[in-house]
C-alpha atoms as a PDB file:
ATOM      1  CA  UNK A   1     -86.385  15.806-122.898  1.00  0.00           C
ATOM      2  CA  UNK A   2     -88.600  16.651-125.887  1.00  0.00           C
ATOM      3  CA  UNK A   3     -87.604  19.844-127.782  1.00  0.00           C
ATOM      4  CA  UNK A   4     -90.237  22.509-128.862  1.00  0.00           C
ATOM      5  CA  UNK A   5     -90.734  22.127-132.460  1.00  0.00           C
ATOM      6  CA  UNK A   6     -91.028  26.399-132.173  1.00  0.00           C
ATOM      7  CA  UNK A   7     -87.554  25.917-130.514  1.00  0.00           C
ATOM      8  CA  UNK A   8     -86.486  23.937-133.092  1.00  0.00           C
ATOM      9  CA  UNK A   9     -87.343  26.166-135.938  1.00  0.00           C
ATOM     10  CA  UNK A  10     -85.565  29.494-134.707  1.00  0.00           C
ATOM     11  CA  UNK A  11     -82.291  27.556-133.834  1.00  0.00           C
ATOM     12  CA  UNK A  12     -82.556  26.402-137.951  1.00  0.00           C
ATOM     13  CA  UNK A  13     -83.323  30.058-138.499  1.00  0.00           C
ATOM     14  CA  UNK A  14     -80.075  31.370-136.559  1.00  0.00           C
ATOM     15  CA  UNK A  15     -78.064  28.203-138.290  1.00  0.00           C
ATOM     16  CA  UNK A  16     -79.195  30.008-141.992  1.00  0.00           C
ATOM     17  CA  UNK A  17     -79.050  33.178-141.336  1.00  0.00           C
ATOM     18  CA  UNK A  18     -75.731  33.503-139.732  1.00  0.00           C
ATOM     19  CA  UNK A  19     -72.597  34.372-141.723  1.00  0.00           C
ATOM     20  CA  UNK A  20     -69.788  32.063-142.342  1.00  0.00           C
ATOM     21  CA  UNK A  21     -66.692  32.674-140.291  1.00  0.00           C
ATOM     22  CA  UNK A  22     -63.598  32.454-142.988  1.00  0.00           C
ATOM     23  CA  UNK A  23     -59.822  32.589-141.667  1.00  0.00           C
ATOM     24  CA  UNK A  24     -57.285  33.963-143.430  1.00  0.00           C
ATOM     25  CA  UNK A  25     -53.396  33.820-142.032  1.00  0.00           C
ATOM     26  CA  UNK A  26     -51.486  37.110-143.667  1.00  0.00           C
ATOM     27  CA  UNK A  27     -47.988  36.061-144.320  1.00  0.00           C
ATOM     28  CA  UNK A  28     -47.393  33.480-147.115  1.00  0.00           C
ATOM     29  CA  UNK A  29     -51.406  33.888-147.684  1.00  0.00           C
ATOM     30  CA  UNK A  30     -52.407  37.412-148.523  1.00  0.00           C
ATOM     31  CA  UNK A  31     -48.629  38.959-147.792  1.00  0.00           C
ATOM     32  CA  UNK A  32     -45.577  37.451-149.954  1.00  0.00           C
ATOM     33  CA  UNK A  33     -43.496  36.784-147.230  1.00  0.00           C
ATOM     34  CA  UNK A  34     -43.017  37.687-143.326  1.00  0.00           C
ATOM     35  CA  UNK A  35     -44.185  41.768-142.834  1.00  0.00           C
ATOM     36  CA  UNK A  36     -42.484  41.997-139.335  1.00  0.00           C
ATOM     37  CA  UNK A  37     -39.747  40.348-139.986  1.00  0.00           C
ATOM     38  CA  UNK A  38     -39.262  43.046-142.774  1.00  0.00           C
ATOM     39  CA  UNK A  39     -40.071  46.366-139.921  1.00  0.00           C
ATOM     40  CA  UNK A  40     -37.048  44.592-137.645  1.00  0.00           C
ATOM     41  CA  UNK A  41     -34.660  44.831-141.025  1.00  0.00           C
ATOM     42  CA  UNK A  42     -35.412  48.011-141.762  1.00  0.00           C
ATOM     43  CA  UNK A  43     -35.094  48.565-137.680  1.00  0.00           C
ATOM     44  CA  UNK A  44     -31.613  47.660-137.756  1.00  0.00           C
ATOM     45  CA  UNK A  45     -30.818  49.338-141.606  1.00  0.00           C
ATOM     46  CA  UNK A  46     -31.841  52.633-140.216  1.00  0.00           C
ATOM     47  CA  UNK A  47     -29.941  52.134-136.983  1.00  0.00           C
ATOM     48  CA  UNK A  48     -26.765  50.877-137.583  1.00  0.00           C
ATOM     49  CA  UNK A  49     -26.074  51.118-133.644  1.00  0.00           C
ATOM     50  CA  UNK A  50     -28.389  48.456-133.126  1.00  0.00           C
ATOM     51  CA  UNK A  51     -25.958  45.723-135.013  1.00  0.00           C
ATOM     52  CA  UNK A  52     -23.397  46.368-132.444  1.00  0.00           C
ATOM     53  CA  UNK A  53     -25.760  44.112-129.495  1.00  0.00           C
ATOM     54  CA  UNK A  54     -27.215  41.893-131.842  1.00  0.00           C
ATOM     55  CA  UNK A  55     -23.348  41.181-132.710  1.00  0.00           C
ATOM     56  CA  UNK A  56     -22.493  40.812-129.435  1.00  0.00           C
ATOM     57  CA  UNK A  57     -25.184  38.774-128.217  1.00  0.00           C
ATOM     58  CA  UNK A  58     -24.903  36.596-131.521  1.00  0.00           C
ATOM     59  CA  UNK A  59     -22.710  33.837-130.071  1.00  0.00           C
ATOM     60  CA  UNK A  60     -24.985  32.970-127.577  1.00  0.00           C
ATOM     61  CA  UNK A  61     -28.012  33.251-129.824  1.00  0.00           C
ATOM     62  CA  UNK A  62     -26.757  30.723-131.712  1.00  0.00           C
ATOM     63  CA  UNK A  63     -26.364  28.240-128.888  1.00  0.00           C
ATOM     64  CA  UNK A  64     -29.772  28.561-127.814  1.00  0.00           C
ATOM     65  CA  UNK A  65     -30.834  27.952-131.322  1.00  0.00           C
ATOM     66  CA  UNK A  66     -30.962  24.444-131.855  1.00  0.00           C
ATOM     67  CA  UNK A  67     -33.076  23.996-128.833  1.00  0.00           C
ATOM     68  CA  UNK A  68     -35.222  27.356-129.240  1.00  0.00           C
ATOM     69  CA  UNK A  69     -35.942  29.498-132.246  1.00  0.00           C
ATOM     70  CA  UNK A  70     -38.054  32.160-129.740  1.00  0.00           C
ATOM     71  CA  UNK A  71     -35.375  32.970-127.368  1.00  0.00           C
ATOM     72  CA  UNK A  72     -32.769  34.521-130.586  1.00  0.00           C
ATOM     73  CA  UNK A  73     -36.087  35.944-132.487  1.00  0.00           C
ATOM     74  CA  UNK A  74     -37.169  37.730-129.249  1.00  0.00           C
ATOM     75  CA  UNK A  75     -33.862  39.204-128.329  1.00  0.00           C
ATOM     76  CA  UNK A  76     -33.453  40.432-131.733  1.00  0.00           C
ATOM     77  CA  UNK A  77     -36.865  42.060-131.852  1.00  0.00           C
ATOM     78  CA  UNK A  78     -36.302  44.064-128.144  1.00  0.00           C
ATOM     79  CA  UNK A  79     -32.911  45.356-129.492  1.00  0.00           C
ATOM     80  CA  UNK A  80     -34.745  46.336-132.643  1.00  0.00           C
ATOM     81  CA  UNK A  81     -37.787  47.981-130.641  1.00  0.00           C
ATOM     82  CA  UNK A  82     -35.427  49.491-127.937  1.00  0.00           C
ATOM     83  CA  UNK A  83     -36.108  52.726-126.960  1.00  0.00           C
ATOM     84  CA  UNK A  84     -39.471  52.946-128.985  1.00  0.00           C
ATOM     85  CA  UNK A  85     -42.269  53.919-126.864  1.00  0.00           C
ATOM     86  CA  UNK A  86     -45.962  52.728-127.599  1.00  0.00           C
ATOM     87  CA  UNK A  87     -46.942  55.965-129.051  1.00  0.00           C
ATOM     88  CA  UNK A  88     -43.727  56.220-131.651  1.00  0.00           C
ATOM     89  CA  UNK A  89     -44.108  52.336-132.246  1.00  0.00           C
ATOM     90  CA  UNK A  90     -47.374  52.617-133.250  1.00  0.00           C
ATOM     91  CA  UNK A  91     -46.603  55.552-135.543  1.00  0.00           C
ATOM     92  CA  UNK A  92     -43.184  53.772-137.276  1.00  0.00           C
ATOM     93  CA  UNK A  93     -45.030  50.119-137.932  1.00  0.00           C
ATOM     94  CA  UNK A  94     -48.117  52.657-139.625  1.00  0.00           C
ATOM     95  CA  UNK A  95     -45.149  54.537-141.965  1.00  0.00           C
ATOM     96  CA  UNK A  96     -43.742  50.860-142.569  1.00  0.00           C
ATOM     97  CA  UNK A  97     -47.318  49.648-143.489  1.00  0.00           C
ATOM     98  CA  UNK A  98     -47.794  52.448-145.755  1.00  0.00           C
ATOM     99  CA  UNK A  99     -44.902  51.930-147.333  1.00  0.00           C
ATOM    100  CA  UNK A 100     -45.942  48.400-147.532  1.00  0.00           C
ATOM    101  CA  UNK A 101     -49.189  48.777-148.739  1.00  0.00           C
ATOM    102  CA  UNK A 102     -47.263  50.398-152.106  1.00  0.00           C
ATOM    103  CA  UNK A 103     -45.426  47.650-153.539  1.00  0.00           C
ATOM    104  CA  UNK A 104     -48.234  45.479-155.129  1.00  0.00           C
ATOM    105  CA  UNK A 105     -45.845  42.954-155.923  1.00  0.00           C
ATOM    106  CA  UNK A 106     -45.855  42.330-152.172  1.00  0.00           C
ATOM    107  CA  UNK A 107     -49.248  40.611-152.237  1.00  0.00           C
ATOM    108  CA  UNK A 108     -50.680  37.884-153.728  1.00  0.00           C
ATOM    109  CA  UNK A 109     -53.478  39.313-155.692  1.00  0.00           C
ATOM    110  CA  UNK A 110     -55.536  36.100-156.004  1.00  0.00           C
ATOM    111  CA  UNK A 111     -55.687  35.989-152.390  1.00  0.00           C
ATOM    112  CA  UNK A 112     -56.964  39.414-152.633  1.00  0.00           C
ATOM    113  CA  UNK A 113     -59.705  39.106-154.546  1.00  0.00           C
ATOM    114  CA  UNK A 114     -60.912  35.661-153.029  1.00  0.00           C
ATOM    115  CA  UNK A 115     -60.804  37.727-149.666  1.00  0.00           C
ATOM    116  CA  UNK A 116     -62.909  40.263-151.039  1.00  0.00           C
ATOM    117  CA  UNK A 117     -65.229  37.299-152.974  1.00  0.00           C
ATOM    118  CA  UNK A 118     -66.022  36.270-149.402  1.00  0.00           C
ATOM    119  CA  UNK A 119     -66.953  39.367-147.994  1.00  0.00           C
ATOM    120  CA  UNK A 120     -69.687  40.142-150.933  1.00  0.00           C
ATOM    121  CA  UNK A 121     -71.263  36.565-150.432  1.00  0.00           C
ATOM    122  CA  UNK A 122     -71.569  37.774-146.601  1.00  0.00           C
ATOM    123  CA  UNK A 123     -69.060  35.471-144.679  1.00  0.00           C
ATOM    124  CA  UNK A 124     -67.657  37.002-141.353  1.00  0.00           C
ATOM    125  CA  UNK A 125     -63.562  37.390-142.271  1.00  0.00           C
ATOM    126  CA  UNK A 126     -61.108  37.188-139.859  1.00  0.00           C
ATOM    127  CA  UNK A 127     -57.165  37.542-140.482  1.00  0.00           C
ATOM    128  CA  UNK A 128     -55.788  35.263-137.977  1.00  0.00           C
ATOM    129  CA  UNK A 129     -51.934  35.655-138.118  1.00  0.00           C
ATOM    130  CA  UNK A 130     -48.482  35.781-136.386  1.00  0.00           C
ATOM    131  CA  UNK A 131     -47.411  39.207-137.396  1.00  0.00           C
ATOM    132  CA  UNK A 132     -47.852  42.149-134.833  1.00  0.00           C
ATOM    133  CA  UNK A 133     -51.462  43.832-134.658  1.00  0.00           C
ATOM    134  CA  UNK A 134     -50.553  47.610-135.271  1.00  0.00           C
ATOM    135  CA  UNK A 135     -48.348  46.254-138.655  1.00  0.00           C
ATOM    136  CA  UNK A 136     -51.133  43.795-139.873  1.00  0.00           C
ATOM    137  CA  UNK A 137     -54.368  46.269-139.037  1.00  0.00           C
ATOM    138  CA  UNK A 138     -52.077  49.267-140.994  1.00  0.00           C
ATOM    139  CA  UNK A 139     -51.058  47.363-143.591  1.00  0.00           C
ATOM    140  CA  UNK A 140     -55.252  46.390-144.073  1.00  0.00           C
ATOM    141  CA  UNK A 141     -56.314  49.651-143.715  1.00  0.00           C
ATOM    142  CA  UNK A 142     -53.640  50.956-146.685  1.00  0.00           C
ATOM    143  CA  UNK A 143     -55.265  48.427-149.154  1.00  0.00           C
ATOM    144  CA  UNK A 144     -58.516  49.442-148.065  1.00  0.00           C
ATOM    145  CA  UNK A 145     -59.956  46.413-147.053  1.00  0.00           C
ATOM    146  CA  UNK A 146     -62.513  47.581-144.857  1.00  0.00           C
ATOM    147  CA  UNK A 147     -65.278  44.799-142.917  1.00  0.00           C
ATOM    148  CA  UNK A 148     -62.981  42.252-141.053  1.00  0.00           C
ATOM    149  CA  UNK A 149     -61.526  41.345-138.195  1.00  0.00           C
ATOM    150  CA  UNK A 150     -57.933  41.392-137.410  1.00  0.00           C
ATOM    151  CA  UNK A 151     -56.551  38.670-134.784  1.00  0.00           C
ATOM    152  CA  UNK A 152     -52.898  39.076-134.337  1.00  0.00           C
ATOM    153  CA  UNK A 153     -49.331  38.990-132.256  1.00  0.00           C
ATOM    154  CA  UNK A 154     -49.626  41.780-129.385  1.00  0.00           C
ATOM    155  CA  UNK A 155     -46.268  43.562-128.217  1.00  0.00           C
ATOM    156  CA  UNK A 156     -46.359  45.860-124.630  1.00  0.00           C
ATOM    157  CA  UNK A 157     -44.713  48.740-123.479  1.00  0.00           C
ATOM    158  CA  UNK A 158     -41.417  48.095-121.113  1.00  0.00           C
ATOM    159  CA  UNK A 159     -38.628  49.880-119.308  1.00  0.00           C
ATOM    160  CA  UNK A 160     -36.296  49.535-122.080  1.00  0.00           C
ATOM    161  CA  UNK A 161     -38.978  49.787-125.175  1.00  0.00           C
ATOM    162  CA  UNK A 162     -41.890  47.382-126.542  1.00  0.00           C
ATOM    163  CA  UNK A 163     -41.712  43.764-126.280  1.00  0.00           C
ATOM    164  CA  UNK A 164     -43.886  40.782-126.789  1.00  0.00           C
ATOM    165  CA  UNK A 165     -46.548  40.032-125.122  1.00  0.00           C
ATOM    166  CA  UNK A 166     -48.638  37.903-127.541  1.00  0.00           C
ATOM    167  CA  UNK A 167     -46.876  35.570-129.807  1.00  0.00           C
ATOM    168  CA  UNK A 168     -50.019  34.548-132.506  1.00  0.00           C
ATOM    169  CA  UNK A 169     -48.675  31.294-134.064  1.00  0.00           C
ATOM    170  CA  UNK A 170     -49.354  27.552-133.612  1.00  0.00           C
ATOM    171  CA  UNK A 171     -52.187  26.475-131.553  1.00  0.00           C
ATOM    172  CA  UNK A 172     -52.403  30.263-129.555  1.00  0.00           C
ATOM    173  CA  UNK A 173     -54.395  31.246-132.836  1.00  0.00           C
ATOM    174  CA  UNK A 174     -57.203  28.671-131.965  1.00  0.00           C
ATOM    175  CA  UNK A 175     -56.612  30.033-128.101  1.00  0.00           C
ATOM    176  CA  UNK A 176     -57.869  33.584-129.594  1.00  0.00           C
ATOM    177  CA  UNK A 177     -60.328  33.386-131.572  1.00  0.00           C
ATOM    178  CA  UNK A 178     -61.854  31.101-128.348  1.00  0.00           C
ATOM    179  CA  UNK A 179     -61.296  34.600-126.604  1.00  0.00           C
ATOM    180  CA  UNK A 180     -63.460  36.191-129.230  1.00  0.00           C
ATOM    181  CA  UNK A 181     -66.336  33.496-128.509  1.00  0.00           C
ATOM    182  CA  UNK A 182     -64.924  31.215-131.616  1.00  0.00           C
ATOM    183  CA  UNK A 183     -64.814  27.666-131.393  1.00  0.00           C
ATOM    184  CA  UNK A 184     -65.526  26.596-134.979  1.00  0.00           C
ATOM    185  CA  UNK A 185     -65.109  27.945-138.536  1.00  0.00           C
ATOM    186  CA  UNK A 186     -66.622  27.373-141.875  1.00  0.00           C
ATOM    187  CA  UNK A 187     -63.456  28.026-144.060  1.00  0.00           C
ATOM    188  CA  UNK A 188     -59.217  28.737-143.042  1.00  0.00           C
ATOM    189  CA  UNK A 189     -56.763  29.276-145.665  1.00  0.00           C
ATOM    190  CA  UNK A 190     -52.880  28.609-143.893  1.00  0.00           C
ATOM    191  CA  UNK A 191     -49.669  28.049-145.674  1.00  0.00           C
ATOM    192  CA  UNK A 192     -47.534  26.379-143.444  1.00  0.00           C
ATOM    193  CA  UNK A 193     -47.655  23.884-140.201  1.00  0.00           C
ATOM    194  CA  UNK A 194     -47.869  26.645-138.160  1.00  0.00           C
ATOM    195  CA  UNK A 195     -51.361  26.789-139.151  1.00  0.00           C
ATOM    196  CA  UNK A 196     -52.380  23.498-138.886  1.00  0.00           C
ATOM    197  CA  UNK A 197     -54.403  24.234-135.083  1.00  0.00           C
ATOM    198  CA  UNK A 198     -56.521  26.433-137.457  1.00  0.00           C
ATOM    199  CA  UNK A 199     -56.716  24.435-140.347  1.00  0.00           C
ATOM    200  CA  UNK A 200     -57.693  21.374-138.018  1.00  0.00           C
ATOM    201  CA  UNK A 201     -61.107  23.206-136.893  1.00  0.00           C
ATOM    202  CA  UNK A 202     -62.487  24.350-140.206  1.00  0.00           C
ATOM    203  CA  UNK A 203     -64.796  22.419-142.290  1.00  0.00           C
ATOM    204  CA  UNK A 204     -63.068  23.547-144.994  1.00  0.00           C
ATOM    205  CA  UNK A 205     -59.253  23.354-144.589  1.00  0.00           C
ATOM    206  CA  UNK A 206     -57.282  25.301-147.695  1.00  0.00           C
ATOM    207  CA  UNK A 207     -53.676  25.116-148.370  1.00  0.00           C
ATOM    208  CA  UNK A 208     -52.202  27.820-150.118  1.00  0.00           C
ATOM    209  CA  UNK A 209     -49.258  27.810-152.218  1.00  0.00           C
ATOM    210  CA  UNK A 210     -48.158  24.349-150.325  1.00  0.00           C
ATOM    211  CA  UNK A 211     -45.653  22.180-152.047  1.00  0.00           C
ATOM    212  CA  UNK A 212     -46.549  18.296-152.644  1.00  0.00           C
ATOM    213  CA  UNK A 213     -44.235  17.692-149.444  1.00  0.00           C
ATOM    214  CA  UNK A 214     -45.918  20.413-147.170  1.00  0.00           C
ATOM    215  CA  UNK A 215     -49.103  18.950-148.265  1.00  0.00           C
ATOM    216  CA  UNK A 216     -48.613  15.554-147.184  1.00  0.00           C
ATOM    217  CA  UNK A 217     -47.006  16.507-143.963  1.00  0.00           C
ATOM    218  CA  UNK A 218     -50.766  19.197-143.193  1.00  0.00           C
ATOM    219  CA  UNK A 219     -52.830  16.433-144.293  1.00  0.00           C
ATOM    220  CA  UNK A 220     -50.866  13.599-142.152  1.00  0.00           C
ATOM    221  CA  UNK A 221     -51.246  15.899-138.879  1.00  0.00           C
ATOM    222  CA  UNK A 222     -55.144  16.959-140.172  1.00  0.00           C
ATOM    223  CA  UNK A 223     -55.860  13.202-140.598  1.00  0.00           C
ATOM    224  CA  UNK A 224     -57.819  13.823-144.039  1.00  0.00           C
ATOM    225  CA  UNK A 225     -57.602  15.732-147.204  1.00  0.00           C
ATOM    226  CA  UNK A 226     -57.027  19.261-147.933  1.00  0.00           C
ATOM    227  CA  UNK A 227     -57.952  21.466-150.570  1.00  0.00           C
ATOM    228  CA  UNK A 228     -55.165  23.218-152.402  1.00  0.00           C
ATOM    229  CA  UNK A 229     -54.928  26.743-154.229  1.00  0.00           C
ATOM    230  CA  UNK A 230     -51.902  28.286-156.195  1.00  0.00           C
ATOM    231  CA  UNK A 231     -52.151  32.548-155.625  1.00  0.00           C
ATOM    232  CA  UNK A 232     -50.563  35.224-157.451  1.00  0.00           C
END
């Protein structure tokens, strides 16, 4: 089939004129550590109740662990969510966020500013990541990053209080952004193997922070080289 050289032209003008789609994961990337699994502490420091059936429940937690890590981490986070309704959920992970969103020494600032670096040349960001959606999208809002796309775990109203429903880690991150009508993606900064489904699709893959052993390990499973940053 011959291809209209007219045809041909306007796909090359959509290919230039389209922005880059750049992936950032939040924790260990923009966020010094794991955000929700700081909300379920402070869950449980505010409540003391709430140790009493994570104690009880904690011998057979640790059974499962060896063969699942999600089982434990999922029982842990209903009996830190029980009770909570969508509506007061919502407005304790926005408090936590704010209070987040104060302690600069919480983010790395490099990561930051390479975030924002991308925006100004015109690439489409999206923050692809495992925490929860209504932590992550408050926590974005407080530092005023304004322009992006958020793409993150999903929790759901139940009988007893909010559970998950979307666990954003691993290859469901890739399973996502297809959702969202993405199959490819020009840049993706991870900092673990639990980013290596998104790493494996860019044409740039970016390590951050990764330690010669991680590195080997990403690159082994990507089946080439990766580039590597150090953020403060």
């Amino acid at each position: 089939m011959t291809v209209m050289p007219e045809l041909e032209t306007l796909t090359a003008d959509v290919e230039a004129v389209a922005p880059r789609v750049v992936l950032f994961d939040f924790d260990g990337v923009l966020f010094r550590g794991d955000a929700f699994h700081l909300f379920i502490r402070e869950r449980y420091r505010r409540s003391w109740w709430r140790w009493l059936p994570a104690v009880l429940v904690a011998p057979l937690l640790l059974l499962i662990l060896p063969f699942s890590w999600r089982v434990p981490m999922h029982v842990l986070v209903r009996i830190a969510l029980f009770g909570l309704g969508e509506r007061r959920y919502r407005l304790a992970a926005e408090t936590f966020a704010a209070d987040l969103a104060r302690r600069p020494r919480q983010f790395h600032r490099d990561a930051l500013q390479v975030l924002r670096q991308h925006q100004l040349q015109g690439d489409r960001v999206i923050v692809v990541t495992g925490c929860e959606h209504a932590l992550v999208s408050g926590i974005v809002q407080q530092l005023g990053l304004t322009g992006l796309d958020v793409l993150a775990s999903q929790l759901r109203p139940g009988w007893l209080g909010m559970r998950v429903h979307w666990h954003n880690v691993g290859g469901r991150k890739v399973q996502l952004l297809a959702k969202q009508g993405l199959s490819a993606w020009q840049v993706a900064y991870g900092d673990s193997m639990h980013d290596v489904a998104m790493l494996k699709v860019a044409a740039e893959p970016v390590l951050v922070n990764g330690t010669p052993t991680l590195c080997k390990k990403v690159e082994k499973a990507l089946g080439r080289t990766v580039a590597r940053v150090e953020w403060f």
